[in-house]
C-alpha atoms as a PDB file:
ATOM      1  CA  UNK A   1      -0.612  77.303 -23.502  1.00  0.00           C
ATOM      2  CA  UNK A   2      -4.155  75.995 -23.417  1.00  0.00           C
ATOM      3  CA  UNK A   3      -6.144  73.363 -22.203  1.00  0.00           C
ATOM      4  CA  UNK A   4      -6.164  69.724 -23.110  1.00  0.00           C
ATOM      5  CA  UNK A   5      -4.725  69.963 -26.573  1.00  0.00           C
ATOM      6  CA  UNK A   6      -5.598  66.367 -27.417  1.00  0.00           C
ATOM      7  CA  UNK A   7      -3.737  65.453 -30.725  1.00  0.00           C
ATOM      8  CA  UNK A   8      -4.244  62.302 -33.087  1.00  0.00           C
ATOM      9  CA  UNK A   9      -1.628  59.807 -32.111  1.00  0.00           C
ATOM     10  CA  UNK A  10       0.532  60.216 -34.820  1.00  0.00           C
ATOM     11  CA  UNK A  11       1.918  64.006 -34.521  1.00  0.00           C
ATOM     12  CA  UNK A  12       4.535  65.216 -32.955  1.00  0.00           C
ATOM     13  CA  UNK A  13       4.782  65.829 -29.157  1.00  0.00           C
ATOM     14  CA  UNK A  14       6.534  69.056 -28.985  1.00  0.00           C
ATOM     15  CA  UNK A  15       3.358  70.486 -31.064  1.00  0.00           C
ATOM     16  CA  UNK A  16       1.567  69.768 -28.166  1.00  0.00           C
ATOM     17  CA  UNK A  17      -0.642  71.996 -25.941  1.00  0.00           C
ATOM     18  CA  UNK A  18      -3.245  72.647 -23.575  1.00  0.00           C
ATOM     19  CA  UNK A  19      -6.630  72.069 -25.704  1.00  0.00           C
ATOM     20  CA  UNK A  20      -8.382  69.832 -27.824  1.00  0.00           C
ATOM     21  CA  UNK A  21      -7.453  69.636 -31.288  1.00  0.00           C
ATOM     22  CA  UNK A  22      -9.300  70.683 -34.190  1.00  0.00           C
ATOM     23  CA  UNK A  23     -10.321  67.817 -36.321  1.00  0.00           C
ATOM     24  CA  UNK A  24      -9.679  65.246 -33.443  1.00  0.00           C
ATOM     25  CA  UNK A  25     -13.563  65.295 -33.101  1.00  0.00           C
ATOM     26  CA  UNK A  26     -14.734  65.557 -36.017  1.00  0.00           C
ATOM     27  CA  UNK A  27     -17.902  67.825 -36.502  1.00  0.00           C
ATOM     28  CA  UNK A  28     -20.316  65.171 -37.246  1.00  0.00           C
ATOM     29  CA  UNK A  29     -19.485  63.732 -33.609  1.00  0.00           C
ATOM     30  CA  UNK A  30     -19.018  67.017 -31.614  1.00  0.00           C
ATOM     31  CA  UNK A  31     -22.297  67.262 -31.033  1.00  0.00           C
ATOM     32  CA  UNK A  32     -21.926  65.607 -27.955  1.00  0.00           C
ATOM     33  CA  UNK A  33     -19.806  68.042 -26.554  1.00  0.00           C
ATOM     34  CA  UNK A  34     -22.272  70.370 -26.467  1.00  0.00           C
ATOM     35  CA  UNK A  35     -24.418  67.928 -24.921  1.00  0.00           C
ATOM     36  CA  UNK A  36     -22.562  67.665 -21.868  1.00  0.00           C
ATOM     37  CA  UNK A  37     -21.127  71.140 -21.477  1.00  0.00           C
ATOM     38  CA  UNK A  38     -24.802  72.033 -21.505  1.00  0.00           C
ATOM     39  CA  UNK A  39     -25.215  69.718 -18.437  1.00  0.00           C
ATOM     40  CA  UNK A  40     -22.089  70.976 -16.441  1.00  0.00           C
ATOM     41  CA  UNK A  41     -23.071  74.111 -17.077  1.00  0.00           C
ATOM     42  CA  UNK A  42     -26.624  74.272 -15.879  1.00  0.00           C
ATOM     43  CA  UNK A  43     -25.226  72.091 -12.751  1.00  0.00           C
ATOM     44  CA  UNK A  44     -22.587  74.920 -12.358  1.00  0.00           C
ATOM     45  CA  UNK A  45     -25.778  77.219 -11.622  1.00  0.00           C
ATOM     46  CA  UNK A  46     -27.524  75.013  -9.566  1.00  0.00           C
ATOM     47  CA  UNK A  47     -24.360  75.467  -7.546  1.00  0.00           C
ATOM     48  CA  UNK A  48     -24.117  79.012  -7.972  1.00  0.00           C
ATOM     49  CA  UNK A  49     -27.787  79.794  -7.336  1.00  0.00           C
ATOM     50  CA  UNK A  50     -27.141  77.960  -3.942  1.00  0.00           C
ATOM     51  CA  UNK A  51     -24.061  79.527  -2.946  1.00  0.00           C
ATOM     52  CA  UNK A  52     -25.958  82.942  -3.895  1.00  0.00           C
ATOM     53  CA  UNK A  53     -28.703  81.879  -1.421  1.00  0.00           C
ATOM     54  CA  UNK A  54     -26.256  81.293   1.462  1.00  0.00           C
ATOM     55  CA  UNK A  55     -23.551  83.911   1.287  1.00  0.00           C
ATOM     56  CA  UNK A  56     -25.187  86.724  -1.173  1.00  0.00           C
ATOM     57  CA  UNK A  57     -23.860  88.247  -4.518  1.00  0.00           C
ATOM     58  CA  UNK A  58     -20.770  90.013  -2.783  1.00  0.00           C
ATOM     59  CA  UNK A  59     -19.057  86.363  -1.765  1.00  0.00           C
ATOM     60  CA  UNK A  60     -19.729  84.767  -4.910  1.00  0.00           C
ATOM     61  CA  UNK A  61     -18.840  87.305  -7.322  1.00  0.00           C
ATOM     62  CA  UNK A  62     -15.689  87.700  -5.156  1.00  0.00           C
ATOM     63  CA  UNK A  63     -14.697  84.026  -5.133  1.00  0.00           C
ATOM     64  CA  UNK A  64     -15.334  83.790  -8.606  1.00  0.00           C
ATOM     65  CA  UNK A  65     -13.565  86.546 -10.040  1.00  0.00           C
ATOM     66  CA  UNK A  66     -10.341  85.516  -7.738  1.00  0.00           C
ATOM     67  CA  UNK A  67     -10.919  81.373  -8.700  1.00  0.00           C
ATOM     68  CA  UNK A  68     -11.150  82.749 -12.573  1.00  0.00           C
ATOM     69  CA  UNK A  69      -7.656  84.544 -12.363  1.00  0.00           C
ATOM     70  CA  UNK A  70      -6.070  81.855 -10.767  1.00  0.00           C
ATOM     71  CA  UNK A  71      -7.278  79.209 -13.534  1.00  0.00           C
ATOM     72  CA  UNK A  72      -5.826  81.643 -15.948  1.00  0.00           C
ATOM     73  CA  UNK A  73      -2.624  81.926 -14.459  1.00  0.00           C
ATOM     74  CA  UNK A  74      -2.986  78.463 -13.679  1.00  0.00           C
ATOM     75  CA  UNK A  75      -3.070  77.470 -17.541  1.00  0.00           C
ATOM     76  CA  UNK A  76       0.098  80.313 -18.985  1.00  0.00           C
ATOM     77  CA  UNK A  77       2.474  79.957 -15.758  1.00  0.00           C
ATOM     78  CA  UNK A  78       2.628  76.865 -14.194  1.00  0.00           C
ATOM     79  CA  UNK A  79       4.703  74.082 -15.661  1.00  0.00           C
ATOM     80  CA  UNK A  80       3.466  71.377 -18.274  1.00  0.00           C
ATOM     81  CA  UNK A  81       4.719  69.279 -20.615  1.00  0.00           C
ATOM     82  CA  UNK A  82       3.165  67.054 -23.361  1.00  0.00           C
ATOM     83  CA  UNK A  83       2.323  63.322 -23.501  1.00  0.00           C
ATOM     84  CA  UNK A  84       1.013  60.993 -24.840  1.00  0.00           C
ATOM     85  CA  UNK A  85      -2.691  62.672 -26.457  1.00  0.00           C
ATOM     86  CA  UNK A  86      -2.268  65.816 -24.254  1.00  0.00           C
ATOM     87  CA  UNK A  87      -0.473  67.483 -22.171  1.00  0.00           C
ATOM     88  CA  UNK A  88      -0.178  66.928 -18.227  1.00  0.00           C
ATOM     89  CA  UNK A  89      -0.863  70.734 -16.357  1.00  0.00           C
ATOM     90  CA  UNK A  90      -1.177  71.417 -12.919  1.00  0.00           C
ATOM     91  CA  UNK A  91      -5.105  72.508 -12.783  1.00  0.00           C
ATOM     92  CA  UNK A  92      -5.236  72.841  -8.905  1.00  0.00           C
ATOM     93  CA  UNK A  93      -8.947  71.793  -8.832  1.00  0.00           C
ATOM     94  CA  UNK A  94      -9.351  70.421  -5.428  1.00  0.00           C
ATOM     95  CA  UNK A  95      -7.136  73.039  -3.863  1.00  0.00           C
ATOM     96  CA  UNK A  96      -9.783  75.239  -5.336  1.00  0.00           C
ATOM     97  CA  UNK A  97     -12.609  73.994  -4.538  1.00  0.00           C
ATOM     98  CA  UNK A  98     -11.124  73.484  -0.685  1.00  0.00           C
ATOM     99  CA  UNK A  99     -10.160  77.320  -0.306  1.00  0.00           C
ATOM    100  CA  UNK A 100     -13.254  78.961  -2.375  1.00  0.00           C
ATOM    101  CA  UNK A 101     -15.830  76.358  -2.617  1.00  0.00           C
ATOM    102  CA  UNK A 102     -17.507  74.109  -5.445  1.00  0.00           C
ATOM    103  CA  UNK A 103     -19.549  76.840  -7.197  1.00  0.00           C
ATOM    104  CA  UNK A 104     -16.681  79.365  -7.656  1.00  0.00           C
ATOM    105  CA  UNK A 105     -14.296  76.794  -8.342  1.00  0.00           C
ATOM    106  CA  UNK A 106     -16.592  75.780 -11.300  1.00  0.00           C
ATOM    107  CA  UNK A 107     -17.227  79.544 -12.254  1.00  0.00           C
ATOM    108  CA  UNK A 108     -13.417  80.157 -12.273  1.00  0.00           C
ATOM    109  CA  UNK A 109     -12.664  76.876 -14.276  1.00  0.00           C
ATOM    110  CA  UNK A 110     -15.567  77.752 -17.149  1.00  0.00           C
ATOM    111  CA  UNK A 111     -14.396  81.117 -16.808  1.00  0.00           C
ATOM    112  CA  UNK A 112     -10.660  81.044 -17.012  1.00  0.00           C
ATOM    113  CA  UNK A 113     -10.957  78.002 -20.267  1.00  0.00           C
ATOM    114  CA  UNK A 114     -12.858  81.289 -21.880  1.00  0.00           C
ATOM    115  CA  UNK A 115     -11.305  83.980 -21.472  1.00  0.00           C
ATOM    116  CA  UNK A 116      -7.760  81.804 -22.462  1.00  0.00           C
ATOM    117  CA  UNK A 117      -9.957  80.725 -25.331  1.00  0.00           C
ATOM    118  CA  UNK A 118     -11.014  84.147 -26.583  1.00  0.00           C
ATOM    119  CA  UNK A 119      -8.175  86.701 -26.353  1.00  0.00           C
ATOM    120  CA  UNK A 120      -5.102  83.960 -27.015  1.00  0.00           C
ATOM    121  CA  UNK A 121      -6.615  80.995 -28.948  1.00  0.00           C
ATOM    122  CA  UNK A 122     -10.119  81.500 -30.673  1.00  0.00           C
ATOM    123  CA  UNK A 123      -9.700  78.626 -33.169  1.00  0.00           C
ATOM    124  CA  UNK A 124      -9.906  76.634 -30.366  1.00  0.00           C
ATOM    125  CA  UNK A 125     -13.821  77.775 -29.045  1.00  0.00           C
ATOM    126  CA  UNK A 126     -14.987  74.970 -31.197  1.00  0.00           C
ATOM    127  CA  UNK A 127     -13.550  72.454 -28.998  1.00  0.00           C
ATOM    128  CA  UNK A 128     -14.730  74.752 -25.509  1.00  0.00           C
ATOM    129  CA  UNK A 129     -17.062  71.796 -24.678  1.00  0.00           C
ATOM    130  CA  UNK A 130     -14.878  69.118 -24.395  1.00  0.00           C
ATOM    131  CA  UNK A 131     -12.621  71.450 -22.518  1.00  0.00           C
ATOM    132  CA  UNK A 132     -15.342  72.957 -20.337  1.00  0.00           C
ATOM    133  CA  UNK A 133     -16.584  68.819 -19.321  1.00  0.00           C
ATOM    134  CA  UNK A 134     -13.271  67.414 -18.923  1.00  0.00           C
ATOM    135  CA  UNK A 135     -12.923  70.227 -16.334  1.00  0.00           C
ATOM    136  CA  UNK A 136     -15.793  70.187 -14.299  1.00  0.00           C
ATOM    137  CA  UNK A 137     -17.242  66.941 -14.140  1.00  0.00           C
ATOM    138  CA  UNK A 138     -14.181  65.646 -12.210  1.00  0.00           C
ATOM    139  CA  UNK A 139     -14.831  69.010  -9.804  1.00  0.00           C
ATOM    140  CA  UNK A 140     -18.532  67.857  -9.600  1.00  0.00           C
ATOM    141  CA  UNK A 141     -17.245  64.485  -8.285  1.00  0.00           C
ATOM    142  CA  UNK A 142     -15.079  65.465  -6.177  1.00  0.00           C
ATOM    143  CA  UNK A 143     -17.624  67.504  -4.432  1.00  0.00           C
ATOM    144  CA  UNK A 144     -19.962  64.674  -3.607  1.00  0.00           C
ATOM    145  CA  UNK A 145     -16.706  62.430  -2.546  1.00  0.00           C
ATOM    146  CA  UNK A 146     -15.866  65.519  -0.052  1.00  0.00           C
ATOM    147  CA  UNK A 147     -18.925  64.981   1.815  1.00  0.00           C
ATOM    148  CA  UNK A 148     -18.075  61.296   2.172  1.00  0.00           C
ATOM    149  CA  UNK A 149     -14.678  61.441   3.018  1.00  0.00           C
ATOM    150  CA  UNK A 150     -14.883  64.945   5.149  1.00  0.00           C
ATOM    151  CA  UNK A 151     -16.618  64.140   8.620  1.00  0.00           C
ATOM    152  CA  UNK A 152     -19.820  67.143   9.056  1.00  0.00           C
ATOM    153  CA  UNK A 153     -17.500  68.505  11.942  1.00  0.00           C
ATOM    154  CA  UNK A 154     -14.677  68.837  10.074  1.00  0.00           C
ATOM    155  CA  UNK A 155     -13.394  72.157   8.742  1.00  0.00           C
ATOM    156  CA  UNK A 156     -10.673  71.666   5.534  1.00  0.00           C
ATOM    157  CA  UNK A 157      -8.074  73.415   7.366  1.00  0.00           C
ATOM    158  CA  UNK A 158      -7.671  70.107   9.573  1.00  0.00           C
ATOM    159  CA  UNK A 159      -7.960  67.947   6.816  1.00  0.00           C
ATOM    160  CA  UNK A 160      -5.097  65.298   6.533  1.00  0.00           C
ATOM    161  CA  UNK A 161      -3.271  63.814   3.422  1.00  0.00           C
ATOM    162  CA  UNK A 162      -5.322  60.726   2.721  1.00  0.00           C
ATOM    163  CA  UNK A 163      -8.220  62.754   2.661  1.00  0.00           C
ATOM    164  CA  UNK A 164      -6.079  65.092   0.410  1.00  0.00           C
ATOM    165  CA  UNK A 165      -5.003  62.661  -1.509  1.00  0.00           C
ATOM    166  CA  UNK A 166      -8.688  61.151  -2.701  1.00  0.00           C
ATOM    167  CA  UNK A 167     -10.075  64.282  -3.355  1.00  0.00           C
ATOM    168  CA  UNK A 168      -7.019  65.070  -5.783  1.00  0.00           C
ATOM    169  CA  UNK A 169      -7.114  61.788  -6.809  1.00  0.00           C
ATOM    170  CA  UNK A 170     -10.831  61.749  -8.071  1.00  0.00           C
ATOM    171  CA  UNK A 171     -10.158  65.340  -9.302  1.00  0.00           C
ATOM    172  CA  UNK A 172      -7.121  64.072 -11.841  1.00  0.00           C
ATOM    173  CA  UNK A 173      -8.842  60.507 -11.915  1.00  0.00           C
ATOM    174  CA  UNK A 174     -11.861  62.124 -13.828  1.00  0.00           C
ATOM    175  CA  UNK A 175      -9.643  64.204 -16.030  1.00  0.00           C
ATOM    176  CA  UNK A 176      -7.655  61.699 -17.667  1.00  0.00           C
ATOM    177  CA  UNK A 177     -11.026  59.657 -18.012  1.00  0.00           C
ATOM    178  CA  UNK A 178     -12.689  62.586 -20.372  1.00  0.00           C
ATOM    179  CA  UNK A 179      -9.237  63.086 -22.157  1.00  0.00           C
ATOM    180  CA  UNK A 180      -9.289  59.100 -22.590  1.00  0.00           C
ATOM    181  CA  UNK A 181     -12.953  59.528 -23.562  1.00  0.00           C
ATOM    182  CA  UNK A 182     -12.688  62.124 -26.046  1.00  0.00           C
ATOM    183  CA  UNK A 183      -9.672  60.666 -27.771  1.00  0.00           C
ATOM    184  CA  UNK A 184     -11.131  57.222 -28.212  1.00  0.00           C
ATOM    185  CA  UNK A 185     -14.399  58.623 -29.274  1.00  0.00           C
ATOM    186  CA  UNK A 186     -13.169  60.715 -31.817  1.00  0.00           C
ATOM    187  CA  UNK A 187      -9.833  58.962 -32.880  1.00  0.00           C
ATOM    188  CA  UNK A 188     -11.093  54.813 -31.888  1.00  0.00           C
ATOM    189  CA  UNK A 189      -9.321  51.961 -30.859  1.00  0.00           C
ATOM    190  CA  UNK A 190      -6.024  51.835 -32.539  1.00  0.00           C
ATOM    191  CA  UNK A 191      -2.728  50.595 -30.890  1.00  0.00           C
ATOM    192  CA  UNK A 192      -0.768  53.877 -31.371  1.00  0.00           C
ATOM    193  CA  UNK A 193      -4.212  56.007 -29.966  1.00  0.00           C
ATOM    194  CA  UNK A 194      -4.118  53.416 -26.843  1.00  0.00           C
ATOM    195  CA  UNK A 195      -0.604  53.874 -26.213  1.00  0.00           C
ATOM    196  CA  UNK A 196      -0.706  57.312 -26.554  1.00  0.00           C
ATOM    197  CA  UNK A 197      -3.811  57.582 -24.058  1.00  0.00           C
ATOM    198  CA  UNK A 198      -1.730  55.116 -21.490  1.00  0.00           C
ATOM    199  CA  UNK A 199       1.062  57.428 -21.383  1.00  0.00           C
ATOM    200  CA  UNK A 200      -0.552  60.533 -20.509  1.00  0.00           C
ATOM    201  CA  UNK A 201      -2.294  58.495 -17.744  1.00  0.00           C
ATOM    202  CA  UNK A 202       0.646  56.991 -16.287  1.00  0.00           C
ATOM    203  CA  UNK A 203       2.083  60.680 -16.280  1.00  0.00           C
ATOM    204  CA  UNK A 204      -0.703  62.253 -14.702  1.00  0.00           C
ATOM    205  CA  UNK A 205       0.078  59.967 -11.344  1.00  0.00           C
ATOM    206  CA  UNK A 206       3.110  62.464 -10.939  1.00  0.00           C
ATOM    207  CA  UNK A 207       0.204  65.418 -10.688  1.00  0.00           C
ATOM    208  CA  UNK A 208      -1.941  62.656  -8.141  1.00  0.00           C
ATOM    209  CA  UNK A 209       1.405  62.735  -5.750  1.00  0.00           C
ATOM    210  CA  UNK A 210       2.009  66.698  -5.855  1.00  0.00           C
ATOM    211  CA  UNK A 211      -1.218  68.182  -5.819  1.00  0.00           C
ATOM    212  CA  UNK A 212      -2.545  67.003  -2.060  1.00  0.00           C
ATOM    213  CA  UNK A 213       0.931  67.828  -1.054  1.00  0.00           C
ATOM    214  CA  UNK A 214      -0.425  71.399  -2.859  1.00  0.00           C
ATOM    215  CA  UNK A 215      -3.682  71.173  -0.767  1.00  0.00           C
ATOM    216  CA  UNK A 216      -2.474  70.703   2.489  1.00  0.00           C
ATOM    217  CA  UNK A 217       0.435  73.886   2.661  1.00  0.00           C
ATOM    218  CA  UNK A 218      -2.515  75.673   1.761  1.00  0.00           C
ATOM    219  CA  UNK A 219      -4.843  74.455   3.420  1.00  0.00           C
ATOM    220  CA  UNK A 220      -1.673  74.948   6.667  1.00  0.00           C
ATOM    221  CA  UNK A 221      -1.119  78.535   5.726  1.00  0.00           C
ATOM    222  CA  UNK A 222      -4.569  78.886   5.409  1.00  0.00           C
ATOM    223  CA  UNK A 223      -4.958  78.022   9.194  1.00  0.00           C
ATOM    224  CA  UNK A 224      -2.021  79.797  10.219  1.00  0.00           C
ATOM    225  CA  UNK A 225      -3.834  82.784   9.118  1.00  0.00           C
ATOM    226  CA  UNK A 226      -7.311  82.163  10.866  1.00  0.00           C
ATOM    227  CA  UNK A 227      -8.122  85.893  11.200  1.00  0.00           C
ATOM    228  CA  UNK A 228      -9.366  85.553   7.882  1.00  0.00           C
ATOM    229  CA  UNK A 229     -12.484  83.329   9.236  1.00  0.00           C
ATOM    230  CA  UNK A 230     -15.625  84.757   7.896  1.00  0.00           C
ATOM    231  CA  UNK A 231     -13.958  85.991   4.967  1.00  0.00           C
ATOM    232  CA  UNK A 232     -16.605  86.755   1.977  1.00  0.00           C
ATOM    233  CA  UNK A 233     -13.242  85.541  -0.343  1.00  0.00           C
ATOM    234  CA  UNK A 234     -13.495  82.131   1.527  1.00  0.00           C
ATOM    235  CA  UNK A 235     -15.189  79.262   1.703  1.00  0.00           C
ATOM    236  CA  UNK A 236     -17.128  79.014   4.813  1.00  0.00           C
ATOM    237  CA  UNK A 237     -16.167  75.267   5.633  1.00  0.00           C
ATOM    238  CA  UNK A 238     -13.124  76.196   5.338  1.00  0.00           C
ATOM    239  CA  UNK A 239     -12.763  77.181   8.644  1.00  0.00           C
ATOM    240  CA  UNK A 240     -16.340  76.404   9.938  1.00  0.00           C
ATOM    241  CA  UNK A 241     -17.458  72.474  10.351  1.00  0.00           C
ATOM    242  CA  UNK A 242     -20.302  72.026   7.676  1.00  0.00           C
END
């Protein structure tokens, strides 16, 4: 099982799997892939060189080897099932980035798409960029709605569902935009590519209802556990207001 397995309309649905097809961007086009994986990924160390700055090595390394295993398991155990272009996963990124923080939840994303890519499905590192964007651009975003949506005083552990809710939203929002994206820009505008791209939207709203409902028992066990404040695994806001 691997990411975003984006498939030209007309094959078969049960061939479906987690990453982007070979051939559905061709390689006179997948230049641009590299492009933006190249922009996520030196805005992934921006975030890690801050992070680095405010809680030292030990916390980030920490975070980010425990964010990287979870992605992993994240992608072979949890449930998913294909439609439409792809196939609709349970990626968990806002509940990551709540518990551990943006920089590790990036880290663990890149990290965890890599290591899947490398010991179970190497004809698929071709297609790492798309894979690597579609994954944490939507994390970058949901960041800078956070500090919107989260009051300065606020620590995630008291967060409530609508707040929930639009982080997860933007999270699976963004996701389904880059698969959308990426299918139309290497597959165009025809009816049975549209369809196929409206039906793994539609099914991704059943990921937009769970996933805050996700967040929030762990942000609540989280908080039922407060000893762990000041935990170098944690993120500080988690329990701290910003």
């Amino acid at each position: 099982m691997r990411m975003f397995k984006l498939k030209p309309s007309g094959e078969t649905a049960k061939e479906l799997s987690m990453h982007i097809e070979p051939g559905l961007v061709d390689s006179g086009k997948i230049w641009l892939s590299y492009v933006t994986a190249a922009g996520a990924g030196g805005y992934t160390l921006k975030l890690a060189y801050e992070t680095l700055r405010e809680r030292g090595p030990a916390s980030l390394l920490s975070r980010s080897a425990a964010t990287t295993a979870l992605v992993f398991s994240f992608f072979e155990v949890l449930p998913h099932y294909p439609v439409g272009v792809s196939e609709v996963h349970l990626i968990l990124g806002s509940t990551l980035f709540l518990i551990f923080g943006a920089a590790p939840a990036a880290i663990g994303l890149a990290l965890g798409l890599l290591i899947q890519g490398l010991f179970f499905a190497p004809f698929d590192l071709p297609q790492y960029g798309m894979n690597v964007t579609t994954l944490l651009v939507p994390l970058f975003a949901l960041t800078a709605l956070a500090q919107r949506v989260i009051a300065p005083n606020t620590p995630y552990v008291d967060l409530n569902y609508r707040q929930a809710l639009a982080l997860s939203t933007t999270y699976q929002a963004g996701i389904v935009s880059w698969v959308a994206f990426w299918a139309l820009y290497g597959q165009g505008f025809a009816a049975g590519n549209i369809a196929a791209i409206t039906s793994f939207g539609g099914a991704y709203m059943l990921v937009i209802i769970v996933e805050p409902l996700v967040d929030l028992a762990v942000l609540a066990a989280a908080k039922a556990f407060h000893r762990w404040k000041g935990s170098a695994l944690l993120e500080r806001r988690l329990y701290e207001p910003a």
